[in-house]
C-alpha atoms as a PDB file:
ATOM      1  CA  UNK A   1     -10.181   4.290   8.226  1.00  0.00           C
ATOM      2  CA  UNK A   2      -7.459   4.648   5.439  1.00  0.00           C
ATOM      3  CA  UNK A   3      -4.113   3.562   6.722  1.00  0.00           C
ATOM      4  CA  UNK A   4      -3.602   1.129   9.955  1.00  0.00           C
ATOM      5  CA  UNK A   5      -0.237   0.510  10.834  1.00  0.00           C
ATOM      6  CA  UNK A   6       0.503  -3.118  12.738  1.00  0.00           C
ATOM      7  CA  UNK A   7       3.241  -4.213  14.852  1.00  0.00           C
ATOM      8  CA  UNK A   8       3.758  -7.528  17.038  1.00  0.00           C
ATOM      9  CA  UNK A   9       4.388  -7.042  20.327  1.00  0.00           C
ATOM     10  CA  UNK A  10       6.040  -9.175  22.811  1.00  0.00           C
ATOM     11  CA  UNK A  11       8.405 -11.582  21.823  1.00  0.00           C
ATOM     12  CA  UNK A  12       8.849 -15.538  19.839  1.00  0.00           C
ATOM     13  CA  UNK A  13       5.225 -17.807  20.514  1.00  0.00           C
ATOM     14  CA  UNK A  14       3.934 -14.974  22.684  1.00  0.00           C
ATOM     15  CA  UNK A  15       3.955 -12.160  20.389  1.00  0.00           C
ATOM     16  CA  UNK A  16       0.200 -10.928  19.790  1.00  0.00           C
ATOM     17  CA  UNK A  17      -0.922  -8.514  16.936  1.00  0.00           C
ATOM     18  CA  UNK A  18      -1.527  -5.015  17.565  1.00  0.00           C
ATOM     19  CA  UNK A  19      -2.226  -2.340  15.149  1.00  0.00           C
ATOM     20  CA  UNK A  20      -3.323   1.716  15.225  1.00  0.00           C
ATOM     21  CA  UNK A  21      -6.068   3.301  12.929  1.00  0.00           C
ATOM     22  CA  UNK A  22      -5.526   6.327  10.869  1.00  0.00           C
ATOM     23  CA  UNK A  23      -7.502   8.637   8.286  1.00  0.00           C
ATOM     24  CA  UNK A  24      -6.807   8.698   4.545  1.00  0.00           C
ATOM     25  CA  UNK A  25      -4.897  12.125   4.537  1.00  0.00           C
ATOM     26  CA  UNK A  26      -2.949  11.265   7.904  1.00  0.00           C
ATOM     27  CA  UNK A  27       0.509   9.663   6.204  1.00  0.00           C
ATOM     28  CA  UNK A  28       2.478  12.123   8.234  1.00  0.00           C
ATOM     29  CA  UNK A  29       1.060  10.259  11.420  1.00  0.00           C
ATOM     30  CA  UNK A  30       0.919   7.175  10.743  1.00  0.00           C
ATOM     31  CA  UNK A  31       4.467   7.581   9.518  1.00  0.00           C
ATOM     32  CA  UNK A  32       5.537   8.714  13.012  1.00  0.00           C
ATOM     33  CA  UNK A  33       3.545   5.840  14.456  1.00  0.00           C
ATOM     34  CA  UNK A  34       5.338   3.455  13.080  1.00  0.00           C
ATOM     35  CA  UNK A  35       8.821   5.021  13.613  1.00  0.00           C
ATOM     36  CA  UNK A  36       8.042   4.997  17.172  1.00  0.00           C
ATOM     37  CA  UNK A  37       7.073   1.474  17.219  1.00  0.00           C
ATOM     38  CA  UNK A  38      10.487   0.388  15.689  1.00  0.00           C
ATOM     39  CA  UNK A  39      12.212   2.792  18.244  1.00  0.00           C
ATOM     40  CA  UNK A  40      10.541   1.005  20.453  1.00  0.00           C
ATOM     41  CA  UNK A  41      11.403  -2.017  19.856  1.00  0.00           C
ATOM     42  CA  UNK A  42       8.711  -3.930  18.026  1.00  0.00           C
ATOM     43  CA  UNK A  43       8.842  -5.983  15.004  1.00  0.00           C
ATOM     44  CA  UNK A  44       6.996  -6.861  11.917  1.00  0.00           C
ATOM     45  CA  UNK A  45       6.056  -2.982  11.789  1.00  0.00           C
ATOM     46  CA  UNK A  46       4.127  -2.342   8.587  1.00  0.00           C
ATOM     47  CA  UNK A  47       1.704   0.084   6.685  1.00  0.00           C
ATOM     48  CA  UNK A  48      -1.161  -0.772   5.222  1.00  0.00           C
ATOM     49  CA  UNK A  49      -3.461   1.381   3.168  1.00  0.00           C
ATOM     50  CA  UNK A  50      -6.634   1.707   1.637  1.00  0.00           C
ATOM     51  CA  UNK A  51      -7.198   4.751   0.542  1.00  0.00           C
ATOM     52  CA  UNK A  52     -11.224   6.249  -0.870  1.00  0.00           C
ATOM     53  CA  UNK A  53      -9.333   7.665  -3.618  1.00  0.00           C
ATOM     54  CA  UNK A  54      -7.591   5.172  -5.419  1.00  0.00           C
ATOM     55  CA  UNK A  55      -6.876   5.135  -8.962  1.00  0.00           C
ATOM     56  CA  UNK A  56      -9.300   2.237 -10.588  1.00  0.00           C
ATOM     57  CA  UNK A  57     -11.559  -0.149  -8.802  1.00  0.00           C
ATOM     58  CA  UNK A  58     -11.087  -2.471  -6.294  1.00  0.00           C
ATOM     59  CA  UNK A  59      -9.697  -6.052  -7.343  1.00  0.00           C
ATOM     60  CA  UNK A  60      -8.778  -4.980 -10.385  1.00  0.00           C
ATOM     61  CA  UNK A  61      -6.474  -7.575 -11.617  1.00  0.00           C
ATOM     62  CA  UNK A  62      -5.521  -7.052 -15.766  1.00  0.00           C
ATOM     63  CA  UNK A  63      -5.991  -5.309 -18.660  1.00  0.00           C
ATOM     64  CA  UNK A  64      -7.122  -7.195 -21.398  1.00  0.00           C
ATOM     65  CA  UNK A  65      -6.555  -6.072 -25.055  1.00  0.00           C
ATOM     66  CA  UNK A  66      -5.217  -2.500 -24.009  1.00  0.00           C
ATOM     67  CA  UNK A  67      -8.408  -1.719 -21.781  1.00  0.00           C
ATOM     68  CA  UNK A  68      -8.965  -1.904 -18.218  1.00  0.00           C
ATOM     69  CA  UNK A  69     -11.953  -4.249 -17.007  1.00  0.00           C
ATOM     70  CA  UNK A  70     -14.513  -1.081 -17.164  1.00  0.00           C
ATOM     71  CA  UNK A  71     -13.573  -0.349 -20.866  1.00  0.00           C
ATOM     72  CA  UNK A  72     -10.586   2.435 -20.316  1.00  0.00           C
ATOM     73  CA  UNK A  73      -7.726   2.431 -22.805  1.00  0.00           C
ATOM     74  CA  UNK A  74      -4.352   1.787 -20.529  1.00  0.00           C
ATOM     75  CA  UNK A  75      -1.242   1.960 -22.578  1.00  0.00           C
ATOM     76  CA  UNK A  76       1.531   2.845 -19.985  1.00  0.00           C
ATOM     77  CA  UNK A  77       4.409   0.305 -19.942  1.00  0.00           C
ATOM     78  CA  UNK A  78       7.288  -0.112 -18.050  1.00  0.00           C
ATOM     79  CA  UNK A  79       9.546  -0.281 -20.117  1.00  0.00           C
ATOM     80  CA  UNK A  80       8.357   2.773 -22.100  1.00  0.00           C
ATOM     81  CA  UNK A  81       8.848   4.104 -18.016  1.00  0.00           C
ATOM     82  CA  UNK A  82      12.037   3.648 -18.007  1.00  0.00           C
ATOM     83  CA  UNK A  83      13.087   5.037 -21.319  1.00  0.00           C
ATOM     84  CA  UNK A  84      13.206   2.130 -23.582  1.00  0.00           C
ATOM     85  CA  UNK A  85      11.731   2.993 -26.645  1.00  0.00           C
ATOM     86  CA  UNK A  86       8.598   1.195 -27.747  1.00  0.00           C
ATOM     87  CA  UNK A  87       8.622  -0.236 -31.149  1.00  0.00           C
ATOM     88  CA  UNK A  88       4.813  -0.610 -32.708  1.00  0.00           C
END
């Protein structure tokens, strides 16, 4: 299971959670999914993912001194994203 998409259905105090399970490489579906759920008429419609090939591992939270927690050099910035230039 890579991507679940949830939904509430019913309506106020008697809305209960319902959700539908999807593989890694089936966007396109769960996509539809939940476009069909909103067209239907439900709310709190949302995506989750968690796909096997993510970039880094799981929990990750910083990078320390330039490196990520298993000893990579990360120097992307935002700012050097969107076009700033970086002084050094």
């Amino acid at each position: 299971m890579g991507i679940v998409v949830y939904w509430l259905e019913g309506e106020g105090e008697e809305a209960s959670p319902a959700c539908e399970f999807f593989a890694s490489a089936s966007l396109a579906q769960a996509l539809a999914c939940a476009e069909a759920q909103r067209r239907a008429g439900h709310r709190h419609v949302s995506i989750s993912t968690e796909l096997e090939d993510h970039v880094g591992k799981a929990g990750v939270a910083a990078v320390e001194g330039g490196r990520t927690p298993d000893g990579q050099a990360y120097d992307w910035s935002k700012a050097g994203r969107a076009g700033k230039v970086r002084r050094r």
